[in-house]
PDB file of N, CA and C in Angstrom:
ATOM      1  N   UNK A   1      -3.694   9.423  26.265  1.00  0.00           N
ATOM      2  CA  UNK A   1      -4.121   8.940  24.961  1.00  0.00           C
ATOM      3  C   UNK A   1      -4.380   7.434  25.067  1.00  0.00           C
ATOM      4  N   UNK A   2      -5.571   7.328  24.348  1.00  0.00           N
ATOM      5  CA  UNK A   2      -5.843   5.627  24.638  1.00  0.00           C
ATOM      6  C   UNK A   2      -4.766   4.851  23.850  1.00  0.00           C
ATOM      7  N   UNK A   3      -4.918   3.435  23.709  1.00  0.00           N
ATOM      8  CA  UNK A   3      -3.930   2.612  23.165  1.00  0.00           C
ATOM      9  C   UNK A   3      -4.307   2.973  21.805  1.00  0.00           C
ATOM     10  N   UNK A   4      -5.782   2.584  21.528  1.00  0.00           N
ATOM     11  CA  UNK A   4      -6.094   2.859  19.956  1.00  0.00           C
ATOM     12  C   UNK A   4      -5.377   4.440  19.127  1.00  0.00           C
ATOM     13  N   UNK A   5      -6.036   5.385  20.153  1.00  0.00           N
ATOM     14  CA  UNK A   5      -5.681   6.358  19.507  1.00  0.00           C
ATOM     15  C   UNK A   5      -4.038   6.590  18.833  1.00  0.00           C
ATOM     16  N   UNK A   6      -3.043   6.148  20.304  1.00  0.00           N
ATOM     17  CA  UNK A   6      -1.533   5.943  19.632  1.00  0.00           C
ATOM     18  C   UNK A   6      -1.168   5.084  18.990  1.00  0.00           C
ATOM     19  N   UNK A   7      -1.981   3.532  18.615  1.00  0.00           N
ATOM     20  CA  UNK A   7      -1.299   3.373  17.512  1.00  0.00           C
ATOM     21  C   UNK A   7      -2.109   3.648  16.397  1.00  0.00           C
ATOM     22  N   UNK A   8      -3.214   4.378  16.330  1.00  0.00           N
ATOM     23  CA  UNK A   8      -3.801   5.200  15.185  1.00  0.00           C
ATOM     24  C   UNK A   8      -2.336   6.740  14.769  1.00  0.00           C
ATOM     25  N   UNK A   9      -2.112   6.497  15.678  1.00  0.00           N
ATOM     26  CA  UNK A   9      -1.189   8.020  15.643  1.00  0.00           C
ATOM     27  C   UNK A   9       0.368   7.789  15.139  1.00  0.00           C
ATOM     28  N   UNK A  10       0.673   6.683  15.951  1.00  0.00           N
ATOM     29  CA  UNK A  10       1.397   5.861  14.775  1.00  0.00           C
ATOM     30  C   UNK A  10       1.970   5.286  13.630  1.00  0.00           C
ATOM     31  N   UNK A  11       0.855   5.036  13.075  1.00  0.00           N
ATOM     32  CA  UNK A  11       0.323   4.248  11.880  1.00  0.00           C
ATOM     33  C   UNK A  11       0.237   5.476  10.644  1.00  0.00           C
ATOM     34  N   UNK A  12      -0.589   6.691  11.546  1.00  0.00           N
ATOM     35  CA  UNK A  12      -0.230   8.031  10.116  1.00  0.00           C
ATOM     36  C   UNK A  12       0.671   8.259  10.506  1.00  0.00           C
ATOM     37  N   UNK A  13       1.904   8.158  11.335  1.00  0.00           N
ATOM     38  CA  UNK A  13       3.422   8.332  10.901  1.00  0.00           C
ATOM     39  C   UNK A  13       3.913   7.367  10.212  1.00  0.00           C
ATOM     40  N   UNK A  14       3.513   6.611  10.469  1.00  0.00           N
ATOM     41  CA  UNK A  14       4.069   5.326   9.390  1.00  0.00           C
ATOM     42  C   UNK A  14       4.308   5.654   7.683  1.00  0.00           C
ATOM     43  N   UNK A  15       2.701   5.902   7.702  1.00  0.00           N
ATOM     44  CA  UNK A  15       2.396   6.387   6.431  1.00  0.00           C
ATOM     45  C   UNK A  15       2.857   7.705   5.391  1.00  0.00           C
ATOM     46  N   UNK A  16       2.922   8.722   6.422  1.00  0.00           N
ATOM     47  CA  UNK A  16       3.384   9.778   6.426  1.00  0.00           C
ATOM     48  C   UNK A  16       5.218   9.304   5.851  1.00  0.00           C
ATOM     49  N   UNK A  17       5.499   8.529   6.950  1.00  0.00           N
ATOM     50  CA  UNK A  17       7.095   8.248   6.470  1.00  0.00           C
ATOM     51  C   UNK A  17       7.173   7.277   5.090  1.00  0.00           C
ATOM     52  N   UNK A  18       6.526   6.642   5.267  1.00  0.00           N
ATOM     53  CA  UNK A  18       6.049   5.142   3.623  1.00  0.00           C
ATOM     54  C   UNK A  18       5.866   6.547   2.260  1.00  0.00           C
ATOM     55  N   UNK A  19       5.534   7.418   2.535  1.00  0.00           N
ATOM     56  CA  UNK A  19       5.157   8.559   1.400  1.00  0.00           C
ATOM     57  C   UNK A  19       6.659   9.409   0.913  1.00  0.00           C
ATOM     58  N   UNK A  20       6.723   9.888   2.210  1.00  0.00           N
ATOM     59  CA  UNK A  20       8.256  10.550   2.329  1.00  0.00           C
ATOM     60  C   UNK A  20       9.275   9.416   1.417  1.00  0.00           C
ATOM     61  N   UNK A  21       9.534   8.254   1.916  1.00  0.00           N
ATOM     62  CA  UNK A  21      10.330   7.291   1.519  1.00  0.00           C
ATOM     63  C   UNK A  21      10.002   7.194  -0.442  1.00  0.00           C
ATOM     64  N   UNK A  22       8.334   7.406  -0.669  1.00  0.00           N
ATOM     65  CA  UNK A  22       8.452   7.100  -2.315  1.00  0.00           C
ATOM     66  C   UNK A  22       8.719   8.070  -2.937  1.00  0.00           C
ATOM     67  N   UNK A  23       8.731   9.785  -2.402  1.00  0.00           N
ATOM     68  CA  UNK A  23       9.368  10.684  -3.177  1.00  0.00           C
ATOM     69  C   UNK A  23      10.730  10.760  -3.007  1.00  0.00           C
ATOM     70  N   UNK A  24      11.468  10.037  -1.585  1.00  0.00           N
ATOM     71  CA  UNK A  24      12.805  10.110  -1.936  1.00  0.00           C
ATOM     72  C   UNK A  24      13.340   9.211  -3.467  1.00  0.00           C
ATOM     73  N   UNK A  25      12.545   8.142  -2.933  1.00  0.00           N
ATOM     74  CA  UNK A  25      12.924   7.174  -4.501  1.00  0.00           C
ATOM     75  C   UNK A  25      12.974   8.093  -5.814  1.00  0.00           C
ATOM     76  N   UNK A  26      11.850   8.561  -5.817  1.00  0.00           N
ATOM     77  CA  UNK A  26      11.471   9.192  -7.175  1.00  0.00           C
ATOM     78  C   UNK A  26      12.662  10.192  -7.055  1.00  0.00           C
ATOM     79  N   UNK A  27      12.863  11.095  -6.272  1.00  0.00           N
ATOM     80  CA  UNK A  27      14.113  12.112  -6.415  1.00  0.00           C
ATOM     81  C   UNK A  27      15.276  11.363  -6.188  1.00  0.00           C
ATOM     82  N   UNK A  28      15.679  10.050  -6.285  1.00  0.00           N
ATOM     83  CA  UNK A  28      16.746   9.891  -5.614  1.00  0.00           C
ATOM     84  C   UNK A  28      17.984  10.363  -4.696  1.00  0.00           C
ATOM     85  N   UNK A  29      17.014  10.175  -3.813  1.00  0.00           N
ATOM     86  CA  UNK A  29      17.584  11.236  -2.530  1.00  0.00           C
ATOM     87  C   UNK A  29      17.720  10.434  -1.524  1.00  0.00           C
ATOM     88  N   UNK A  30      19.379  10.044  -1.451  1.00  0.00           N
ATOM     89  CA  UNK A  30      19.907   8.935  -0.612  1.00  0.00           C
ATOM     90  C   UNK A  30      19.668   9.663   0.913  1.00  0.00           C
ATOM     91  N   UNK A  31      19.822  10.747   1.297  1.00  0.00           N
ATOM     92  CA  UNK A  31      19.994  11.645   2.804  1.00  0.00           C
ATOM     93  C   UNK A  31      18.203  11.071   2.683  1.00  0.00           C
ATOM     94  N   UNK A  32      17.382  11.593   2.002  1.00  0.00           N
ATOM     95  CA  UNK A  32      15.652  11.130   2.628  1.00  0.00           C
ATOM     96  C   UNK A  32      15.091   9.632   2.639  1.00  0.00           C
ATOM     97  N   UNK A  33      16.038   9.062   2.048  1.00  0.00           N
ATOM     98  CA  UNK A  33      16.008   7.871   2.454  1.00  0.00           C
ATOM     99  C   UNK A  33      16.408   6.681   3.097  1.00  0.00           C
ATOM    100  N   UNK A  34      17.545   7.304   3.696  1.00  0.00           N
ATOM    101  CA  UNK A  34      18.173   6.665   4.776  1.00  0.00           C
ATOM    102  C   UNK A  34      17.295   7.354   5.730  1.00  0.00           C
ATOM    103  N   UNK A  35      16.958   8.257   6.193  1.00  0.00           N
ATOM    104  CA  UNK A  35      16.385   9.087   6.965  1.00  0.00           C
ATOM    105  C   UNK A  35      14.920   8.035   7.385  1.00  0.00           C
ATOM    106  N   UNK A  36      13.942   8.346   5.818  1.00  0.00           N
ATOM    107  CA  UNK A  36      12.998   7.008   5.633  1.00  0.00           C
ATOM    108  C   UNK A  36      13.422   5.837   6.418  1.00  0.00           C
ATOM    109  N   UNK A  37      14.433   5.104   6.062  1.00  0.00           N
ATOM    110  CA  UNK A  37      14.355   3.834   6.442  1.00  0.00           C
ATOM    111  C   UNK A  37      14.606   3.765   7.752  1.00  0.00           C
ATOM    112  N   UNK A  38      15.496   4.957   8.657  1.00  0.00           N
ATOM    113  CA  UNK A  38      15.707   5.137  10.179  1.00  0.00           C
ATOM    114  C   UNK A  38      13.970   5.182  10.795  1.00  0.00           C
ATOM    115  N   UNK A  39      12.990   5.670   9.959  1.00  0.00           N
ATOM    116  CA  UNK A  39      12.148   6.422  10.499  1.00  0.00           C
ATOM    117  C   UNK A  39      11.274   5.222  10.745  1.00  0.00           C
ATOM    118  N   UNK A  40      11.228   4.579   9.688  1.00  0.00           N
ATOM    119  CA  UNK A  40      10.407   3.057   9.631  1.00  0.00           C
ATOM    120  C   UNK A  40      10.944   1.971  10.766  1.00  0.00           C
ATOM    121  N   UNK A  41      12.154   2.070  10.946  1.00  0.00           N
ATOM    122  CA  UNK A  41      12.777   1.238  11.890  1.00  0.00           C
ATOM    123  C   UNK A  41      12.352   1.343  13.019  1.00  0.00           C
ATOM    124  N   UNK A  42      11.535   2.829  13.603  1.00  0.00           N
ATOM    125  CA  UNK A  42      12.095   3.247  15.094  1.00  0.00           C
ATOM    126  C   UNK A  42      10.536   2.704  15.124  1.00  0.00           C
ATOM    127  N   UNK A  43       9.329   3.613  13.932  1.00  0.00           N
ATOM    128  CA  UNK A  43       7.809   3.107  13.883  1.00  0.00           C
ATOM    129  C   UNK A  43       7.911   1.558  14.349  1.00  0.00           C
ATOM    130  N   UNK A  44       8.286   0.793  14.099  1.00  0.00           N
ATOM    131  CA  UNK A  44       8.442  -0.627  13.445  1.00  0.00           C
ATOM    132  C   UNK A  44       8.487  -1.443  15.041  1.00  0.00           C
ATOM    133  N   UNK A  45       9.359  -0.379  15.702  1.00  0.00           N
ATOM    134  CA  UNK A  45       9.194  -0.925  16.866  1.00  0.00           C
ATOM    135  C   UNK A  45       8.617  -0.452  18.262  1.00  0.00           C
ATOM    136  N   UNK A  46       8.050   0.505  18.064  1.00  0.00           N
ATOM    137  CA  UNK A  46       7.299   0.951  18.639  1.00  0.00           C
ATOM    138  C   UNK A  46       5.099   0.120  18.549  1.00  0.00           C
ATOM    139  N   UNK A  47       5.452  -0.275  17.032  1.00  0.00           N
ATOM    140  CA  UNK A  47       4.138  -0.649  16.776  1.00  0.00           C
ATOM    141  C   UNK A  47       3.881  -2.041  17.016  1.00  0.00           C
ATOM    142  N   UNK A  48       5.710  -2.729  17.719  1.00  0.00           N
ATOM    143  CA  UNK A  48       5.386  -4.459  17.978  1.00  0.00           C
ATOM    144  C   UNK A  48       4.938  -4.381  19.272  1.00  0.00           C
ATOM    145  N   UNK A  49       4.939  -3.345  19.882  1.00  0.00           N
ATOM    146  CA  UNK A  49       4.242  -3.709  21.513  1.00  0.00           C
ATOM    147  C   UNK A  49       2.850  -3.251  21.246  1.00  0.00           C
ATOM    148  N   UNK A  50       3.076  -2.535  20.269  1.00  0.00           N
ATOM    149  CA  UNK A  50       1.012  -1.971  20.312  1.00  0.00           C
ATOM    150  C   UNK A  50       0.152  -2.949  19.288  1.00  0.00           C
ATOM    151  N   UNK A  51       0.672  -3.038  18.371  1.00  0.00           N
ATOM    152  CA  UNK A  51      -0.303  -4.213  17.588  1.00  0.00           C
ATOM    153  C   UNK A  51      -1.441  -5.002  17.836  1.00  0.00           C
ATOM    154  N   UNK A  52      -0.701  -5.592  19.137  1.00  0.00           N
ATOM    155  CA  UNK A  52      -1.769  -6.634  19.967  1.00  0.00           C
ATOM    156  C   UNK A  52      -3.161  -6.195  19.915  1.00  0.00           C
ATOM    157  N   UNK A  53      -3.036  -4.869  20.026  1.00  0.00           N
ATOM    158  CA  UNK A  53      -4.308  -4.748  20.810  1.00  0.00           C
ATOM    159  C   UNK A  53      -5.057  -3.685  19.861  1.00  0.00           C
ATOM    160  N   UNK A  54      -4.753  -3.636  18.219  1.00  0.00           N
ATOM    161  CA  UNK A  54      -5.091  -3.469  17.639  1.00  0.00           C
ATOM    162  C   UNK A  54      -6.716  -3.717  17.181  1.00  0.00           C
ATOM    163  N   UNK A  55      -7.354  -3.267  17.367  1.00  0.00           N
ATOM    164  CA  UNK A  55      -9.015  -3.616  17.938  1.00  0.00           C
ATOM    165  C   UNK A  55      -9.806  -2.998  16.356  1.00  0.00           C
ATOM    166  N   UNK A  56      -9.588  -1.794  16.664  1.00  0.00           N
ATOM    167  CA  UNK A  56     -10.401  -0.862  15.553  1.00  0.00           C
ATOM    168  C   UNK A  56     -10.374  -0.814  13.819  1.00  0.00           C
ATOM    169  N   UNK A  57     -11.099  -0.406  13.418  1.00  0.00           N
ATOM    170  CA  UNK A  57     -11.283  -0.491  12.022  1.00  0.00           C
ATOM    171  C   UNK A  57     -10.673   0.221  11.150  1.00  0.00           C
ATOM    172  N   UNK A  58     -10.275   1.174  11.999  1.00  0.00           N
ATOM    173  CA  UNK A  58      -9.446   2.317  11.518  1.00  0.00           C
ATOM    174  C   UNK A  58      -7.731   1.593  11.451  1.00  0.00           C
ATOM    175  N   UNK A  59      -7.284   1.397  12.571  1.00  0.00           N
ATOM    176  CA  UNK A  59      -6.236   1.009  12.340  1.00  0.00           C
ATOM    177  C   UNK A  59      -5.613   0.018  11.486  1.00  0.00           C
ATOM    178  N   UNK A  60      -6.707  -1.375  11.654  1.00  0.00           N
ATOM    179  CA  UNK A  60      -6.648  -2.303  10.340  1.00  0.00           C
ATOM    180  C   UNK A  60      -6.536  -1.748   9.360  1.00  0.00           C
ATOM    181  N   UNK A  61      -7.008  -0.640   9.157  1.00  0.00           N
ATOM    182  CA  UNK A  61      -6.982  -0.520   7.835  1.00  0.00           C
ATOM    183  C   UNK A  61      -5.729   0.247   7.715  1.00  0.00           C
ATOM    184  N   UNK A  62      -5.329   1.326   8.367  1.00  0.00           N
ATOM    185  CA  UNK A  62      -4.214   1.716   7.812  1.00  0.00           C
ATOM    186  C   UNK A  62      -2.708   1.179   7.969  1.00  0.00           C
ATOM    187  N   UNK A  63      -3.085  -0.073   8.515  1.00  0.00           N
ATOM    188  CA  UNK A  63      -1.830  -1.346   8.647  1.00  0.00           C
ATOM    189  C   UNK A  63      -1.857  -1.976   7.403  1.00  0.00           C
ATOM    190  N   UNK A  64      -2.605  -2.140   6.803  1.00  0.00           N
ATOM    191  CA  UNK A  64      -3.080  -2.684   5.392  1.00  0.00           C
ATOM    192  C   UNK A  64      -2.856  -1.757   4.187  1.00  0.00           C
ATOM    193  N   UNK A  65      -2.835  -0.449   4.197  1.00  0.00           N
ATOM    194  CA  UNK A  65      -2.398   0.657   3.713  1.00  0.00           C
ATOM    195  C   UNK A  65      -0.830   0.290   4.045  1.00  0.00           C
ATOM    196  N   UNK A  66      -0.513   0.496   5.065  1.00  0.00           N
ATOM    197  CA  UNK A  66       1.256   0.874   5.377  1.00  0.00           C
ATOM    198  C   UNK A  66       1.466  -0.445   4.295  1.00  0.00           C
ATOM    199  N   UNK A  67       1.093  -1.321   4.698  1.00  0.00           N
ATOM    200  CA  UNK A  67       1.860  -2.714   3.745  1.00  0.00           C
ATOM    201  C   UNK A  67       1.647  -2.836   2.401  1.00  0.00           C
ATOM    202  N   UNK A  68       0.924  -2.233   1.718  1.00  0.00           N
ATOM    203  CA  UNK A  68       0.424  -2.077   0.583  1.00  0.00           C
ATOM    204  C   UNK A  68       1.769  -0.583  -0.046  1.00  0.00           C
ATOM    205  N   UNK A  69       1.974   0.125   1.150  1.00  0.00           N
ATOM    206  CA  UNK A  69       2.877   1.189   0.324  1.00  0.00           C
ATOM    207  C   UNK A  69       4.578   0.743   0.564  1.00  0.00           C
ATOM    208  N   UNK A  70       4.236  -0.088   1.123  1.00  0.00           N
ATOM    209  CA  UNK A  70       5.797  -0.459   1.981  1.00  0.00           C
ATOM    210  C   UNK A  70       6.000  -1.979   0.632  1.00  0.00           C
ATOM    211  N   UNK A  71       4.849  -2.271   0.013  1.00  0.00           N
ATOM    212  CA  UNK A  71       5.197  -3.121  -1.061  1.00  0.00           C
ATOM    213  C   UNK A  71       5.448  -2.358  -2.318  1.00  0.00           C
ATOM    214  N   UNK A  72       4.927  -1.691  -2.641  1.00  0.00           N
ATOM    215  CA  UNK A  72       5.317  -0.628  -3.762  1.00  0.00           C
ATOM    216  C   UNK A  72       6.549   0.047  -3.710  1.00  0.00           C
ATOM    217  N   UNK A  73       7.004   0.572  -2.554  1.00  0.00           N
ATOM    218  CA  UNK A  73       7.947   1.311  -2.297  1.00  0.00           C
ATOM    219  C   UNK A  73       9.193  -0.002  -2.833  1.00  0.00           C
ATOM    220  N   UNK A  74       9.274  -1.267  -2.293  1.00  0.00           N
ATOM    221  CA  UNK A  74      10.043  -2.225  -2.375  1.00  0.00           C
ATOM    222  C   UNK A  74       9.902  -2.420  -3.730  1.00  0.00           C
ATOM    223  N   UNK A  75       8.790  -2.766  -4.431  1.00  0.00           N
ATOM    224  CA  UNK A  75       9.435  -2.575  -6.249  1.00  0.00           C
ATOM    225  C   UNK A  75       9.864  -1.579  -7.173  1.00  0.00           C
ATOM    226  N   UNK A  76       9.438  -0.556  -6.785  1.00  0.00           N
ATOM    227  CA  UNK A  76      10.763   0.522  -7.178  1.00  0.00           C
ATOM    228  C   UNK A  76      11.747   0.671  -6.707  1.00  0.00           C
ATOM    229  N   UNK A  77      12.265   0.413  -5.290  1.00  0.00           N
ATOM    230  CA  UNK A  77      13.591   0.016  -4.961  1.00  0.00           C
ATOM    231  C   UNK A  77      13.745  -0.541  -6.430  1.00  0.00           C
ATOM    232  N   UNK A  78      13.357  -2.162  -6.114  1.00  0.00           N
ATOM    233  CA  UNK A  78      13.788  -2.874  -7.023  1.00  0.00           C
ATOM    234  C   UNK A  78      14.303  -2.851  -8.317  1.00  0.00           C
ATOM    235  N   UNK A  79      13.263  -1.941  -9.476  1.00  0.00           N
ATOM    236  CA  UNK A  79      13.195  -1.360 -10.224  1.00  0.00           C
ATOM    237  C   UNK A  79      14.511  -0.770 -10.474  1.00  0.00           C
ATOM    238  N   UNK A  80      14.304   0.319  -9.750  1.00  0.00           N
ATOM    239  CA  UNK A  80      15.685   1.580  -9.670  1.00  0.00           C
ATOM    240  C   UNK A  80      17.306   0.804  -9.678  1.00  0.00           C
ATOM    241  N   UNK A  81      16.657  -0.663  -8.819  1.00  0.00           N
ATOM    242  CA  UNK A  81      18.541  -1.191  -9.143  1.00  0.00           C
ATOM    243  C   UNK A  81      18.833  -1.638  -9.985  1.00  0.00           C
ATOM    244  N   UNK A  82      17.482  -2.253 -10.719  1.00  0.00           N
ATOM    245  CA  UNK A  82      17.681  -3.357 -11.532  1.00  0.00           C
ATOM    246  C   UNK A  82      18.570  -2.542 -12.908  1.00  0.00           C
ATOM    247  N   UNK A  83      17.657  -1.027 -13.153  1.00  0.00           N
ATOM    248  CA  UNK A  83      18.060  -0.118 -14.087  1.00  0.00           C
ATOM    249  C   UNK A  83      19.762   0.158 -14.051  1.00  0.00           C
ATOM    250  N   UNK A  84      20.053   0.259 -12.760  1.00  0.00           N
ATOM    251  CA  UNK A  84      21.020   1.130 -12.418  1.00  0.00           C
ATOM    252  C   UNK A  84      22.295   0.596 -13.064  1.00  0.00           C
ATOM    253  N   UNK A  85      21.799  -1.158 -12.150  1.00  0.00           N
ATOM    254  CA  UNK A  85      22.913  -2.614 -13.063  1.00  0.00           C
ATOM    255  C   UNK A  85      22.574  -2.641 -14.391  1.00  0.00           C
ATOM    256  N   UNK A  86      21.659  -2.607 -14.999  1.00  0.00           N
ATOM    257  CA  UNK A  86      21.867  -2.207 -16.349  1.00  0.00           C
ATOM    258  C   UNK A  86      22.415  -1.729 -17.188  1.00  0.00           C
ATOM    259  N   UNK A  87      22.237  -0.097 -16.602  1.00  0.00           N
ATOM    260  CA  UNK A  87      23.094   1.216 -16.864  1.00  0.00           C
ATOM    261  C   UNK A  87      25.233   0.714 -16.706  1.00  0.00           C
ATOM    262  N   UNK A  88      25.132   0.698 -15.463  1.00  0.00           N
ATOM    263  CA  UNK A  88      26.297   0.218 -15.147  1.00  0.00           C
ATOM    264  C   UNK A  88      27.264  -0.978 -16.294  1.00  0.00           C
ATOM    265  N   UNK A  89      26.165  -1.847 -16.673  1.00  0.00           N
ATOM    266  CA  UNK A  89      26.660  -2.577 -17.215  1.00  0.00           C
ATOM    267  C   UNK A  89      27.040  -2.383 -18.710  1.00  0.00           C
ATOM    268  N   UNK A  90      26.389  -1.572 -19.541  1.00  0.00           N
ATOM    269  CA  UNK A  90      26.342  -1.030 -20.711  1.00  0.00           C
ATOM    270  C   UNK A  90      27.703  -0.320 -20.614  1.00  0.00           C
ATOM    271  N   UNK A  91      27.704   0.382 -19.557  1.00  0.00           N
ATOM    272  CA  UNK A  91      29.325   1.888 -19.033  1.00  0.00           C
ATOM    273  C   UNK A  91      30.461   0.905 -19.498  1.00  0.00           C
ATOM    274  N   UNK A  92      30.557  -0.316 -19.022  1.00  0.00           N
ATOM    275  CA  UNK A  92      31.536  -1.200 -19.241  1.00  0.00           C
ATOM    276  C   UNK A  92      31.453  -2.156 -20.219  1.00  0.00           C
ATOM    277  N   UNK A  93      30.622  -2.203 -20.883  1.00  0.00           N
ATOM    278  CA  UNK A  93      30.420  -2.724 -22.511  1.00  0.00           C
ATOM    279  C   UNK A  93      30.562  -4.410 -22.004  1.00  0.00           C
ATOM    280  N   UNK A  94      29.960  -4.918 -20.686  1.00  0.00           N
ATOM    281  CA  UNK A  94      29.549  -6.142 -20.215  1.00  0.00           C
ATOM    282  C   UNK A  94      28.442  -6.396 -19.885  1.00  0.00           C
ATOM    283  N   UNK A  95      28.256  -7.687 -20.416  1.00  0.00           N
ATOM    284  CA  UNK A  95      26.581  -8.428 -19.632  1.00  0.00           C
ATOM    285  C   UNK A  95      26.842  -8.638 -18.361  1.00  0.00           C
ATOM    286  N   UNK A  96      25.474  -8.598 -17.585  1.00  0.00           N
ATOM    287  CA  UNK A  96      25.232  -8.880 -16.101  1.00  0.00           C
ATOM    288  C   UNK A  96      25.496  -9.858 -15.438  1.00  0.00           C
ATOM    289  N   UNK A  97      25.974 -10.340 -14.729  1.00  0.00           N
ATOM    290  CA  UNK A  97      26.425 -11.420 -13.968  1.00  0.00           C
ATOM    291  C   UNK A  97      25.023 -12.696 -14.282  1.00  0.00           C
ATOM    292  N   UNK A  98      24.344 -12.410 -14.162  1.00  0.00           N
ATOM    293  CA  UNK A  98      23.291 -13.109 -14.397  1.00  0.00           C
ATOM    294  C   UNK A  98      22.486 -13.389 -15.703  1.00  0.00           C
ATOM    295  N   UNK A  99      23.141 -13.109 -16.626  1.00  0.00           N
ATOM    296  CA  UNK A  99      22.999 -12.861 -18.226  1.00  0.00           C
ATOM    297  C   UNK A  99      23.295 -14.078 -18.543  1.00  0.00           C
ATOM    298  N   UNK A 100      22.441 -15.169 -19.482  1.00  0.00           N
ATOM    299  CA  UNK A 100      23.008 -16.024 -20.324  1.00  0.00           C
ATOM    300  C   UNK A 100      23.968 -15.652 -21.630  1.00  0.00           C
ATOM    301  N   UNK A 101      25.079 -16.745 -21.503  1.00  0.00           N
ATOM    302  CA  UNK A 101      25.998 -16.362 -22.401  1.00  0.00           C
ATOM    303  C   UNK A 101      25.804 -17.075 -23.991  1.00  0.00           C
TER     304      UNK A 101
END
């Protein structure tokens, strides 16, 4: 397999896992998303030796895709905690650490 082709091959695992990772969010499904984030880790480094030589049009683009879902994915993280400390905080009839008094 040429270089392009594996990290074309790559890159839809990437994606493939960046997808997996936003329905775990949505189901909150800690086992598929630890899983997710193992899966991104191992991609992650597999794709710092191939990058370089990242040539094609295809792949740009779906590096630009991965980062585009790997930013979304990170504001619903976000989202989901921000709620959660919310939630949490109401349970105990206290404002947030970060709440003006």
């Amino acid at each position: 397999m040429s270089d392009d082709n594996q990290l074309a091959s790559h890159l839809r695992h990437m994606l493939a896992v960046l997808d997996a990772e936003r329905q775990a969010l949505a189901g909150l499904d800690l086992d598929a998303l630890l899983a997710a984030t193992l899966a991104k880790q191992e991609i992650c480094a597999s794709l710092e030796v191939m990058v370089e030589s990242a040539a094609s049009g295809e792949c740009r683009t779906m590096l630009e895709a991965a980062k585009r879902q790997n930013e979304v994915n990170r504001r619903v993280r976000n989202l989901l905690s921000a709620n959660l400390a919310a939630r949490l905080d109401n349970l105990r009839h206290r404002p947030g650490l970060y709440h003006l008094r």
